[in-house]
PDB file of N, CA and C in Angstrom:
ATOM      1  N   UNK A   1     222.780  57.750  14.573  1.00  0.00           N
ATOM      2  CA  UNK A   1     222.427  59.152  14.764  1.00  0.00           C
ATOM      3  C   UNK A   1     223.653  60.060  14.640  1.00  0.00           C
ATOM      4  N   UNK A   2     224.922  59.421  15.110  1.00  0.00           N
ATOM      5  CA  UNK A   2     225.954  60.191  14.684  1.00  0.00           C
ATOM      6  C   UNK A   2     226.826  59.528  14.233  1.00  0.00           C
ATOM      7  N   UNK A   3     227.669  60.345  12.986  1.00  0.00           N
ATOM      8  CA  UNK A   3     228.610  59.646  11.938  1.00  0.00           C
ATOM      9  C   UNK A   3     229.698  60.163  11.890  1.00  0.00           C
ATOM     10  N   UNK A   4     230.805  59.413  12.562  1.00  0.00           N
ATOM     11  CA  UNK A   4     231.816  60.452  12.148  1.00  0.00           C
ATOM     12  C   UNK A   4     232.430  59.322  11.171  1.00  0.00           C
ATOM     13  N   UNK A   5     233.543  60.256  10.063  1.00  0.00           N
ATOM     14  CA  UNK A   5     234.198  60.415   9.278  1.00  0.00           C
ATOM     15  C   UNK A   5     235.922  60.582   9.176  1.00  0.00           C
ATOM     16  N   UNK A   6     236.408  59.449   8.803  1.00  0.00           N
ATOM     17  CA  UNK A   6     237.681  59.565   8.912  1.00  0.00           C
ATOM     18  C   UNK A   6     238.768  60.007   7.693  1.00  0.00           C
ATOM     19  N   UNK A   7     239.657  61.070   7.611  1.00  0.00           N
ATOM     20  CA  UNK A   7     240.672  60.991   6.487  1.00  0.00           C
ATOM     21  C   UNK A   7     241.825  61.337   6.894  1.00  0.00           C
ATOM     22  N   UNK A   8     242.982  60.912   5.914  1.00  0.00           N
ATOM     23  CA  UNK A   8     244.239  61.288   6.287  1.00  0.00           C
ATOM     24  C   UNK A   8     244.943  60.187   5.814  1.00  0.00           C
ATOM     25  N   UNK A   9     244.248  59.112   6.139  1.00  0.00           N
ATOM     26  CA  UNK A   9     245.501  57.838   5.942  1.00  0.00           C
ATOM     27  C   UNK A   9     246.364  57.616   4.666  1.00  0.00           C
ATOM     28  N   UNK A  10     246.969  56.708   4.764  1.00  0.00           N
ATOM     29  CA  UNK A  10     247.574  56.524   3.498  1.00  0.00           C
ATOM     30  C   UNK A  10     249.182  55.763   3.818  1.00  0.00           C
ATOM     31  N   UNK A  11     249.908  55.882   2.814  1.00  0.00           N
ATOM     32  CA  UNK A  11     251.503  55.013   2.492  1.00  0.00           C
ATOM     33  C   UNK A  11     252.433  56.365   3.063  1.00  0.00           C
ATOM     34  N   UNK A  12     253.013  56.272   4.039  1.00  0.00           N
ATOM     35  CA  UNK A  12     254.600  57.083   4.148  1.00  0.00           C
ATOM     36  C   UNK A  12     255.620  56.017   4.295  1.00  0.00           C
ATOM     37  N   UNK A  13     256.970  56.830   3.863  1.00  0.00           N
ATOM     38  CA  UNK A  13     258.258  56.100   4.198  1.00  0.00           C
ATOM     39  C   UNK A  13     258.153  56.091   5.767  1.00  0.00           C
ATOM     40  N   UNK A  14     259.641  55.429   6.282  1.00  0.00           N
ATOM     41  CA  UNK A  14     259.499  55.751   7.875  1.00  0.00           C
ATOM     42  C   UNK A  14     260.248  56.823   8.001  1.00  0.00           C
ATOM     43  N   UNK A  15     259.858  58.125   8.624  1.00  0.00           N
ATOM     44  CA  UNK A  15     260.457  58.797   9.076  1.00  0.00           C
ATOM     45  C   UNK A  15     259.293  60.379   8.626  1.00  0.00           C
ATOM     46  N   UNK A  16     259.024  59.632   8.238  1.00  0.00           N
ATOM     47  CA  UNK A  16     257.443  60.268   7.683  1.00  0.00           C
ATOM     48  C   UNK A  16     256.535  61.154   8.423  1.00  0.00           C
ATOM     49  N   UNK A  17     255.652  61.683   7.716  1.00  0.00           N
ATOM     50  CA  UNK A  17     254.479  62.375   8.519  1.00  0.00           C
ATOM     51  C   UNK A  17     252.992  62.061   8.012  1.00  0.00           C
ATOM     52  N   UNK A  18     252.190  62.049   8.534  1.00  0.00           N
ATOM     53  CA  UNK A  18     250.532  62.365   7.974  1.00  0.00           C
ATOM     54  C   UNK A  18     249.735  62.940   9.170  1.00  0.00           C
ATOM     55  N   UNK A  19     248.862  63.479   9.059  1.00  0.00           N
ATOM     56  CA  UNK A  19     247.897  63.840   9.817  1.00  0.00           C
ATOM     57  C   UNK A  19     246.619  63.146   9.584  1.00  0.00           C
ATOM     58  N   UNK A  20     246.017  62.824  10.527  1.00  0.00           N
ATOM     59  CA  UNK A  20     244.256  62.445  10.931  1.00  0.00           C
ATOM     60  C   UNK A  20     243.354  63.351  11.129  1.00  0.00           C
ATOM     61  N   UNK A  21     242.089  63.094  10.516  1.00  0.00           N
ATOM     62  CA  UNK A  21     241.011  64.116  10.847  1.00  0.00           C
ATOM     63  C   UNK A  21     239.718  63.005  10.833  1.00  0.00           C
ATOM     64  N   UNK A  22     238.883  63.456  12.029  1.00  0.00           N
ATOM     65  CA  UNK A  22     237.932  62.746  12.414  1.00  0.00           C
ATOM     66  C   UNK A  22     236.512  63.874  12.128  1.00  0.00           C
ATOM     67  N   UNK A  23     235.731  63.657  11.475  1.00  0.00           N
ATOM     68  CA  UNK A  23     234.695  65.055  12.037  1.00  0.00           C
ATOM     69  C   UNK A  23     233.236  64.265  12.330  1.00  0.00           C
ATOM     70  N   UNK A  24     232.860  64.809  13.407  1.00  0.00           N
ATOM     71  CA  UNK A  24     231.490  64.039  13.701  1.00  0.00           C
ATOM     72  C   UNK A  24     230.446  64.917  13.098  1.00  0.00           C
ATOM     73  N   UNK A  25     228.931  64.211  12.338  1.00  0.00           N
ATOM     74  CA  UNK A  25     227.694  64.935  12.177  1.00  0.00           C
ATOM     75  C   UNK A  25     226.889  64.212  12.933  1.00  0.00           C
ATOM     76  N   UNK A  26     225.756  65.211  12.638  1.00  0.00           N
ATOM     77  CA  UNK A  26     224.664  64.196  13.608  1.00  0.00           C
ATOM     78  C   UNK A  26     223.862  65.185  14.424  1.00  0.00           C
ATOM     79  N   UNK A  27     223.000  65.037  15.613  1.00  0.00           N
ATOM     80  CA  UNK A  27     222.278  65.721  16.546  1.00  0.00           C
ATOM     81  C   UNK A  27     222.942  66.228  17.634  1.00  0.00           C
ATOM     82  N   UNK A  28     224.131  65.494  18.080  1.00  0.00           N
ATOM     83  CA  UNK A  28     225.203  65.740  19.008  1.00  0.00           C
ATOM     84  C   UNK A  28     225.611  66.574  18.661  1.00  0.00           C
ATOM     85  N   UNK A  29     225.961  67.981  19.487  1.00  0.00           N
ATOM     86  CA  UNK A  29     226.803  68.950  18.972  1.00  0.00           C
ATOM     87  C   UNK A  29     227.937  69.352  20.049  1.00  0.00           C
ATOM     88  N   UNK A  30     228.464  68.545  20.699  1.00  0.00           N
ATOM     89  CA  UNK A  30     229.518  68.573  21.666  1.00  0.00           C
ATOM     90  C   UNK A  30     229.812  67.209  21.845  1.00  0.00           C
ATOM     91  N   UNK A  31     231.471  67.088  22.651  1.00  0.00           N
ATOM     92  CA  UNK A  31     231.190  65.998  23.086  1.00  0.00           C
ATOM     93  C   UNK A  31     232.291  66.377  24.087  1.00  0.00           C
ATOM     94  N   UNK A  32     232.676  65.479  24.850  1.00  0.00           N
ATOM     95  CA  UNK A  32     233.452  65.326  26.030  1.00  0.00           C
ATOM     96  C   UNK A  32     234.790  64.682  26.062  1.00  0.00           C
ATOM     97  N   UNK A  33     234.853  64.022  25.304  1.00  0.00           N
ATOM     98  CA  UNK A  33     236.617  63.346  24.799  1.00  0.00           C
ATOM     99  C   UNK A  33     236.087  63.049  23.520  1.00  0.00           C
ATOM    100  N   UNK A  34     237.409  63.079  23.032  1.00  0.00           N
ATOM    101  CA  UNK A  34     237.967  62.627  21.530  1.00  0.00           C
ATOM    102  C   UNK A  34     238.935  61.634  21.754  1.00  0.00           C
ATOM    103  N   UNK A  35     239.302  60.908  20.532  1.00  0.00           N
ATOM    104  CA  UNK A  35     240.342  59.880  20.940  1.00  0.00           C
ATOM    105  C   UNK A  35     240.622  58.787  19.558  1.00  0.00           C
ATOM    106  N   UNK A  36     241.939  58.894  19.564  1.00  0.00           N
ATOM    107  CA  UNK A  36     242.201  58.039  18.432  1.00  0.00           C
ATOM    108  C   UNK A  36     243.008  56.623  18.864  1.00  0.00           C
ATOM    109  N   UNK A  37     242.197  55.536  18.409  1.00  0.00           N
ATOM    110  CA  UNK A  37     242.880  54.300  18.684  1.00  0.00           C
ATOM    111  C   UNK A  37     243.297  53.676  17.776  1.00  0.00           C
ATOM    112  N   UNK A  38     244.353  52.308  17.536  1.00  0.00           N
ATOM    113  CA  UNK A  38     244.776  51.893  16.726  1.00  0.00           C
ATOM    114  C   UNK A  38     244.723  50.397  16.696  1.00  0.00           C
ATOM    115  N   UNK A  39     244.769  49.669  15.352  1.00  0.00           N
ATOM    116  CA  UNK A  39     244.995  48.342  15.488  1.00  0.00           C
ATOM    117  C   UNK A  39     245.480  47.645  14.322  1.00  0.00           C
ATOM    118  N   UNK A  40     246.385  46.970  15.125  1.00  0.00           N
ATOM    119  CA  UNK A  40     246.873  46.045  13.506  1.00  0.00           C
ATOM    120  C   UNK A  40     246.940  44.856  13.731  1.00  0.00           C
ATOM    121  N   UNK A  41     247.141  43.864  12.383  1.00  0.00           N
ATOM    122  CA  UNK A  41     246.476  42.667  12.173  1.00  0.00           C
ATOM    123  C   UNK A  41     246.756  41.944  13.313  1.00  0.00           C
ATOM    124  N   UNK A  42     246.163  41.027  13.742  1.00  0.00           N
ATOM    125  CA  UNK A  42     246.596  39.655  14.867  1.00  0.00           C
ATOM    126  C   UNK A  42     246.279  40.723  16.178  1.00  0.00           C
ATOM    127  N   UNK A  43     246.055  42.020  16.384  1.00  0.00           N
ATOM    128  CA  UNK A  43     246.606  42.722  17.675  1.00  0.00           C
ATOM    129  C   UNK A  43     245.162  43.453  18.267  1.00  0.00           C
ATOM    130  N   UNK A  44     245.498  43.110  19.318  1.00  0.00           N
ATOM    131  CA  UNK A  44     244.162  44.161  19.925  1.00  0.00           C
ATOM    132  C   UNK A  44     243.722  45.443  19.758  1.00  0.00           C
ATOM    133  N   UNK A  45     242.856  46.502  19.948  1.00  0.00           N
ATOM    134  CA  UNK A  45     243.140  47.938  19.148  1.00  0.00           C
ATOM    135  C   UNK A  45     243.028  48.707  20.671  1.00  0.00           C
ATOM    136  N   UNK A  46     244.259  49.089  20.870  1.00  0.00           N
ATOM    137  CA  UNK A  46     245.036  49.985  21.547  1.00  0.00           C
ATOM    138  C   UNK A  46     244.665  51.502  20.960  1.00  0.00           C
ATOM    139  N   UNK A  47     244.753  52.371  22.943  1.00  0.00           N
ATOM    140  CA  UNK A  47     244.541  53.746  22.696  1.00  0.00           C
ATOM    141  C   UNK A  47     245.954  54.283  22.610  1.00  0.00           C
ATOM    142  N   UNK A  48     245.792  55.031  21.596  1.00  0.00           N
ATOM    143  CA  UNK A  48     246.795  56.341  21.294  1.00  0.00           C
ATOM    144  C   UNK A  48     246.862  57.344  21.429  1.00  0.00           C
ATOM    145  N   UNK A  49     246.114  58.093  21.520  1.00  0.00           N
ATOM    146  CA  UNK A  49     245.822  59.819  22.543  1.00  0.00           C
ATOM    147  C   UNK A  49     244.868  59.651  22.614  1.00  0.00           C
ATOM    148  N   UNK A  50     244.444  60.778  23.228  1.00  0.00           N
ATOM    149  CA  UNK A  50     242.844  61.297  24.057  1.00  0.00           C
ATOM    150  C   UNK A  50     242.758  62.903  24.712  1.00  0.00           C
ATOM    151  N   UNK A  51     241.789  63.701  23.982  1.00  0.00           N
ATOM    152  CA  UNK A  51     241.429  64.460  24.287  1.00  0.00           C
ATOM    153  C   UNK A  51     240.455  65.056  25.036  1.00  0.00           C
ATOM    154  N   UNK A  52     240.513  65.642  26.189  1.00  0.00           N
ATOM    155  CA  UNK A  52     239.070  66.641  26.892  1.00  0.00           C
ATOM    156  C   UNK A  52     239.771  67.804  26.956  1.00  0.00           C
ATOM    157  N   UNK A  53     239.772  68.243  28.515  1.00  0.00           N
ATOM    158  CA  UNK A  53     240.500  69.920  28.054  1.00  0.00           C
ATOM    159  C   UNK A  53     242.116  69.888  28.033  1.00  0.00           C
ATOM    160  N   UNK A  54     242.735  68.714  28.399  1.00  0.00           N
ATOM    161  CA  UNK A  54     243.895  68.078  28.005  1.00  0.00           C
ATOM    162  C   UNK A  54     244.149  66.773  27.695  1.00  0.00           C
ATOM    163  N   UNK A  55     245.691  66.660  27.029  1.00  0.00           N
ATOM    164  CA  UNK A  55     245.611  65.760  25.699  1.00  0.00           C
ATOM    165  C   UNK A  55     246.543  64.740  26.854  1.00  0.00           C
ATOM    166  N   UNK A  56     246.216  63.219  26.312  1.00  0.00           N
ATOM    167  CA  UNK A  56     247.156  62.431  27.003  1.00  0.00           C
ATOM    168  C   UNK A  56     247.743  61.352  25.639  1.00  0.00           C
ATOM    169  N   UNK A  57     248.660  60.476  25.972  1.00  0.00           N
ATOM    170  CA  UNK A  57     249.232  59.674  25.063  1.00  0.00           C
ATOM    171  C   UNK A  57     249.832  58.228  25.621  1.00  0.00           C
ATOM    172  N   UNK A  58     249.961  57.504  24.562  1.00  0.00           N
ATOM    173  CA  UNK A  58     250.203  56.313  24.788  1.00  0.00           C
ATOM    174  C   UNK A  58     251.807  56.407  24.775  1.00  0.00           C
ATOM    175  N   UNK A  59     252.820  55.858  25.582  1.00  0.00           N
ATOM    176  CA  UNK A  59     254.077  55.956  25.762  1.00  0.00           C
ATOM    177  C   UNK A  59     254.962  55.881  24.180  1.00  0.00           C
ATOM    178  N   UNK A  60     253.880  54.523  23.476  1.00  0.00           N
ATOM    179  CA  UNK A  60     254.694  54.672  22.261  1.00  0.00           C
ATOM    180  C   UNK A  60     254.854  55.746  21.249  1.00  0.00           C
ATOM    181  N   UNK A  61     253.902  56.484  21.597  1.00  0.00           N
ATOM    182  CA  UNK A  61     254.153  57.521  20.336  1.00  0.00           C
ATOM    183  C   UNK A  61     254.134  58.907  21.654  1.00  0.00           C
ATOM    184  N   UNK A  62     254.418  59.042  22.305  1.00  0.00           N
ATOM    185  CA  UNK A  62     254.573  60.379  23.224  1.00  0.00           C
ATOM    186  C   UNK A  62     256.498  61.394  22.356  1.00  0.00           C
ATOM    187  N   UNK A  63     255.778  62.223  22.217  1.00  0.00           N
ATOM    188  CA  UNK A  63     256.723  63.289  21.596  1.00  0.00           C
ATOM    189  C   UNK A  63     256.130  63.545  20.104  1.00  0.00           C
ATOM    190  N   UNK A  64     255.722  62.596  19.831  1.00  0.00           N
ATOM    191  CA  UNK A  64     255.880  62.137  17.835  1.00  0.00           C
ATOM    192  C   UNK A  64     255.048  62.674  17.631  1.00  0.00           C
ATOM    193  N   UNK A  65     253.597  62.342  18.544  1.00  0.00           N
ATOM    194  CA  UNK A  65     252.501  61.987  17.856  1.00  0.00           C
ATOM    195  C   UNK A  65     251.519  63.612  18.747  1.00  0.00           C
ATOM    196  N   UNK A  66     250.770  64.718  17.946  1.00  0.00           N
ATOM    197  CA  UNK A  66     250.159  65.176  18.374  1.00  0.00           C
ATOM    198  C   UNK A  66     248.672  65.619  18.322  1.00  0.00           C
ATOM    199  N   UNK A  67     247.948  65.511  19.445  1.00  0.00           N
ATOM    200  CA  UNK A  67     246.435  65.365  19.667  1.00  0.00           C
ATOM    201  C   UNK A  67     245.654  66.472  19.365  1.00  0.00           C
ATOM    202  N   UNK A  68     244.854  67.429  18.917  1.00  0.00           N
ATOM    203  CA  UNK A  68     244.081  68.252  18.769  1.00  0.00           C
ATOM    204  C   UNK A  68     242.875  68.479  18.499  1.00  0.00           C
ATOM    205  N   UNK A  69     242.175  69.361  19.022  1.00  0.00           N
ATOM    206  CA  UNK A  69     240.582  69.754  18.832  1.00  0.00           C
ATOM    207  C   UNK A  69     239.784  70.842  18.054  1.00  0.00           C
ATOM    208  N   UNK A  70     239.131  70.523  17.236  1.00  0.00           N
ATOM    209  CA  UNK A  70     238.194  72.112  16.692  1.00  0.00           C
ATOM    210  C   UNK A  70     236.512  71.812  17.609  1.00  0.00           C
ATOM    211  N   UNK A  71     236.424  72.043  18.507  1.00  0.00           N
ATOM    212  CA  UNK A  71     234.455  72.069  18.833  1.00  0.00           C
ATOM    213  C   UNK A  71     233.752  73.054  17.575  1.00  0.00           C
ATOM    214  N   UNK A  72     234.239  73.894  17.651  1.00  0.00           N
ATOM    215  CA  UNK A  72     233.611  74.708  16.473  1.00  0.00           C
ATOM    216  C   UNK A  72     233.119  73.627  15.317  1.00  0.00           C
ATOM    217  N   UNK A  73     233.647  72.777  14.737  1.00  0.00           N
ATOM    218  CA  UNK A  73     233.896  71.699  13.809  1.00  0.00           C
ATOM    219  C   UNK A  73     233.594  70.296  13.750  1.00  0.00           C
ATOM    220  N   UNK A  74     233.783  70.213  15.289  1.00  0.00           N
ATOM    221  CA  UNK A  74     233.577  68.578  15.999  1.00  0.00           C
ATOM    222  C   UNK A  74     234.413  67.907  15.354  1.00  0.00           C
ATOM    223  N   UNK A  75     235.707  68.411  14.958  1.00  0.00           N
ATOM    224  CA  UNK A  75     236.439  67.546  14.618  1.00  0.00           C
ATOM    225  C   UNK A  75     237.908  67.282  15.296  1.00  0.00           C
ATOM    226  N   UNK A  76     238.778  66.106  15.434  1.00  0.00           N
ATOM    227  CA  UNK A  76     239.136  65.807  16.261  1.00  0.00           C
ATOM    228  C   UNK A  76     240.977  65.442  14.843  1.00  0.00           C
ATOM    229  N   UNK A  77     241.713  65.804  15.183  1.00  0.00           N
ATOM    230  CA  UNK A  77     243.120  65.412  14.531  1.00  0.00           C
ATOM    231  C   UNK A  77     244.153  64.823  15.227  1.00  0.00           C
ATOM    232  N   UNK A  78     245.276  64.270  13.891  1.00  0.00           N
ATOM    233  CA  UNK A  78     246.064  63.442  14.542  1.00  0.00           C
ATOM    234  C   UNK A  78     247.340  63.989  13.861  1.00  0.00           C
ATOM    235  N   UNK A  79     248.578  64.531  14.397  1.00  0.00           N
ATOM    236  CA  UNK A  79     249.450  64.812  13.613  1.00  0.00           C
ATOM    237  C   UNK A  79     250.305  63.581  13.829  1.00  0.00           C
ATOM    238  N   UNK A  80     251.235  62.790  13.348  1.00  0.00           N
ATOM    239  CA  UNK A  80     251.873  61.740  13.330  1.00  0.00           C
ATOM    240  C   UNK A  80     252.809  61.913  12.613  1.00  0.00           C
ATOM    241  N   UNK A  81     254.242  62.374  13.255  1.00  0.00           N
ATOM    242  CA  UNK A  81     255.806  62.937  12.859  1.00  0.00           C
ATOM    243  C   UNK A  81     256.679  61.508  13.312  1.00  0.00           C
ATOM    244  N   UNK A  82     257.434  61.464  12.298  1.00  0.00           N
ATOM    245  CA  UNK A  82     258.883  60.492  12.926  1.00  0.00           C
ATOM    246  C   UNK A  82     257.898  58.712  12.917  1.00  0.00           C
ATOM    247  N   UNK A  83     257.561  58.563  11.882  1.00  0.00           N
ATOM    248  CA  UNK A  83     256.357  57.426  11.642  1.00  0.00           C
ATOM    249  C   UNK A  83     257.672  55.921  11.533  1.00  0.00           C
ATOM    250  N   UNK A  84     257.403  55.053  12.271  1.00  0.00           N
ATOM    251  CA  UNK A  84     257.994  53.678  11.513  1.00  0.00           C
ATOM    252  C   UNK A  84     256.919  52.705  11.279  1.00  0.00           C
ATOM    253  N   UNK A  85     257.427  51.592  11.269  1.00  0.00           N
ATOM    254  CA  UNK A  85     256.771  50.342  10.862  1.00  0.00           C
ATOM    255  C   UNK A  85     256.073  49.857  11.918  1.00  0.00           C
ATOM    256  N   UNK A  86     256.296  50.116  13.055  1.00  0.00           N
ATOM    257  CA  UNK A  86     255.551  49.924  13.805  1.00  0.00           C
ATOM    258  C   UNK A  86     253.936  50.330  14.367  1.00  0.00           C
ATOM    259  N   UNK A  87     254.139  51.862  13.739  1.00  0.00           N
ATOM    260  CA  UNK A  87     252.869  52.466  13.330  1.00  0.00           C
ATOM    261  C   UNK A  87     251.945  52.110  12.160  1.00  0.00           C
ATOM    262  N   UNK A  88     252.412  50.803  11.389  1.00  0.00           N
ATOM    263  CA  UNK A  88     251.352  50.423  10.533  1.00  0.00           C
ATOM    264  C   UNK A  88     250.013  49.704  11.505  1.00  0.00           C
ATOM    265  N   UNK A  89     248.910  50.694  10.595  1.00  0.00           N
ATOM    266  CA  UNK A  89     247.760  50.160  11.639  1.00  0.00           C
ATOM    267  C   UNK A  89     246.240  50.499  11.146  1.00  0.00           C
ATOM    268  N   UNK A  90     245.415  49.695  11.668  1.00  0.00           N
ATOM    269  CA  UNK A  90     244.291  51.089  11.145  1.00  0.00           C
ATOM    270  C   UNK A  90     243.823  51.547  11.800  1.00  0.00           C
ATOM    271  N   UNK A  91     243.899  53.094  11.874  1.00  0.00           N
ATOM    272  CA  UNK A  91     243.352  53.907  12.811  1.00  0.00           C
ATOM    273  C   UNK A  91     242.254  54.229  12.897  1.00  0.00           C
ATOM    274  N   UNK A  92     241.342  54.428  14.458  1.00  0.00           N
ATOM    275  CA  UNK A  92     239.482  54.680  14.077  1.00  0.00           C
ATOM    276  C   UNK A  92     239.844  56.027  15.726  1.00  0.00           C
ATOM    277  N   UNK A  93     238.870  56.718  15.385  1.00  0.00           N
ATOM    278  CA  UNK A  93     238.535  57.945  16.369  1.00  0.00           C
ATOM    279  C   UNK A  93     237.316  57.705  16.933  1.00  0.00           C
ATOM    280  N   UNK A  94     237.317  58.030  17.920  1.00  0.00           N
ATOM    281  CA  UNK A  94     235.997  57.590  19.119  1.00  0.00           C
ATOM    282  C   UNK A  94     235.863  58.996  19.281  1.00  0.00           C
ATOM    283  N   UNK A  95     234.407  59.685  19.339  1.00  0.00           N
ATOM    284  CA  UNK A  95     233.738  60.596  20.242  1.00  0.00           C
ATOM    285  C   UNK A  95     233.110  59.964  21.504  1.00  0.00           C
ATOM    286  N   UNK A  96     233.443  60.549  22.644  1.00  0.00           N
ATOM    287  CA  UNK A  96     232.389  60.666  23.834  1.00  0.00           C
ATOM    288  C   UNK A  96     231.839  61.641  24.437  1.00  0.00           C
ATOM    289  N   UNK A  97     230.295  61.448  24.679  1.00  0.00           N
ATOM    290  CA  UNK A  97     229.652  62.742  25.215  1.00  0.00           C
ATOM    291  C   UNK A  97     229.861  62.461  26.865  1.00  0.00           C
ATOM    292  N   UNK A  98     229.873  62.123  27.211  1.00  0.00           N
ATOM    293  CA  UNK A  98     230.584  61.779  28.743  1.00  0.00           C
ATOM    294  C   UNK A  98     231.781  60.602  29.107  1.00  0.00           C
ATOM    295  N   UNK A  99     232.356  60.935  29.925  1.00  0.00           N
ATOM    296  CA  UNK A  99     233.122  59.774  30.525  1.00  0.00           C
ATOM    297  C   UNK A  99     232.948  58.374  29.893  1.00  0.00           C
ATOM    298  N   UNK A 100     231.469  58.151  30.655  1.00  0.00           N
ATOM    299  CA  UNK A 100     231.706  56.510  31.040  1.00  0.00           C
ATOM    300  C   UNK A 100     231.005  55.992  29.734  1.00  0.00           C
ATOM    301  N   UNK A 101     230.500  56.815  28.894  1.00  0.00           N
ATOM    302  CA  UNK A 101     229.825  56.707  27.423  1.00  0.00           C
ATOM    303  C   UNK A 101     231.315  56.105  26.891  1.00  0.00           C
ATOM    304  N   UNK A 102     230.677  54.777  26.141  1.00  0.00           N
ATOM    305  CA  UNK A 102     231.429  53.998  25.528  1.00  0.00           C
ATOM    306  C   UNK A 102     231.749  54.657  24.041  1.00  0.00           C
ATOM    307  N   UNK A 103     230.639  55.515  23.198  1.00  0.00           N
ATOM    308  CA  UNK A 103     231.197  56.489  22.443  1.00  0.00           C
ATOM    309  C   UNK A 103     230.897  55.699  21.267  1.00  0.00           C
ATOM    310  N   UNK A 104     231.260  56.825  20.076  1.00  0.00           N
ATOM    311  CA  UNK A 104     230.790  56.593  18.611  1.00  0.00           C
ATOM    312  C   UNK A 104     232.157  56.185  18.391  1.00  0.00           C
ATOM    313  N   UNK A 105     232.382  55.329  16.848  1.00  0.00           N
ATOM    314  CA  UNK A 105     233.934  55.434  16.561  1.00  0.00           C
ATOM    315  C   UNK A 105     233.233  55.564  14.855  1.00  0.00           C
ATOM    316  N   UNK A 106     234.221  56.049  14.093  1.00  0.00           N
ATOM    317  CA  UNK A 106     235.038  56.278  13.316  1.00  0.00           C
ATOM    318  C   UNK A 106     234.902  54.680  12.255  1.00  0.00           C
ATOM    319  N   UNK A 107     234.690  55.225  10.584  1.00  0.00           N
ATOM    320  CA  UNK A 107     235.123  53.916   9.944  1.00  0.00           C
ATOM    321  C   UNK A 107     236.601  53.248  10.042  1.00  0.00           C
ATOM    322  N   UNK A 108     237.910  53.668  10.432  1.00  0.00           N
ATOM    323  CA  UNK A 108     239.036  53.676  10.315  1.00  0.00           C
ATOM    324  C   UNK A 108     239.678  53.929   8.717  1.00  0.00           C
ATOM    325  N   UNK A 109     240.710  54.283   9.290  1.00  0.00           N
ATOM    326  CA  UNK A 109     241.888  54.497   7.892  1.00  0.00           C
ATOM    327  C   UNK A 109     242.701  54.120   7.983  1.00  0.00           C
ATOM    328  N   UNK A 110     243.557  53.496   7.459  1.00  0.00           N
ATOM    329  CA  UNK A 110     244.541  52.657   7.374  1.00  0.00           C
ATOM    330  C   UNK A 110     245.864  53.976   7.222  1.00  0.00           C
ATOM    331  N   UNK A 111     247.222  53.370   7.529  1.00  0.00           N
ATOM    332  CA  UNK A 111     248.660  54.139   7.833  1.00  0.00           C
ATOM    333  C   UNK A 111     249.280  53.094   7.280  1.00  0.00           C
ATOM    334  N   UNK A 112     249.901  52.838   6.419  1.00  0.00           N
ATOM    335  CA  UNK A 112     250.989  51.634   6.411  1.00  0.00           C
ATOM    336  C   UNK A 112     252.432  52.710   6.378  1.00  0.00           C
ATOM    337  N   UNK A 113     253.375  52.379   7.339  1.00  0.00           N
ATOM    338  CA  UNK A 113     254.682  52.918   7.087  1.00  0.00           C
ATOM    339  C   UNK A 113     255.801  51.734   6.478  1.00  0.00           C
ATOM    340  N   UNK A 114     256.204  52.157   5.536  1.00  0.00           N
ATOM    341  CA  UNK A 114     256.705  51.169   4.733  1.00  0.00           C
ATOM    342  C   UNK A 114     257.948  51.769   3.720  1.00  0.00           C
ATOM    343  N   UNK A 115     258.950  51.259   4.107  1.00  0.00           N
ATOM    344  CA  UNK A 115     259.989  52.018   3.014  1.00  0.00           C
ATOM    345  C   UNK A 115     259.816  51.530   1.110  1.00  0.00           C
TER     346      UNK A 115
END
């Protein structure tokens, strides 16, 4: 019933930038957090920010990495400054219409940082 949509990804050097954009359609026309998680091969998929009426972050990317919202849009972004290899991953965005709602995610997009 609802689809969101992921773009942005792609190849940077390290030291790099890209941005994420998530936009949800569907019957839902709000939601309650946003949130972009990550995962790479062999590794569990770890949260990386999260949005409601403020933004939080995962220690590894705190400064770098910034969270933002359009409701107007239902869409949800990722700015990602000062990128290494460690940020190779593929990234997927979760909507939630409440809290404890486990939430829609995102097809993911892949980031490889790679010189």
């Amino acid at each position: 019933q609802v689809q969101l949509v992921e773009s942005g990804g792609g190849l940077v050097q390290p030291g790099g930038s890209l941005r994420l954009s998530c936009a949800a359609s569907g019957s839902i026309l709000s939601f309650y957090a946003m949130g972009w998680y990550r995962q790479a091969p062999g590794k569990e998929r770890e949260l990386v920010a999260s949005i409601t009426s403020s933004s939080t972050y995962a220690d590894f990317v705190k400064g770098r990495f910034t969270i933002s919202r359009d409701n107007a849009k239902n869409t949800v972004y990722l700015q990602m400054n000062s990128l290494n290899a460690e940020d190779t991953a593929v990234y997927y965005c979760n909507f939630k219409t409440h809290r404890w709602d486990s939430g829609y995610w995102g097809q993911g997009t892949q980031v490889t940082v790679s010189a």
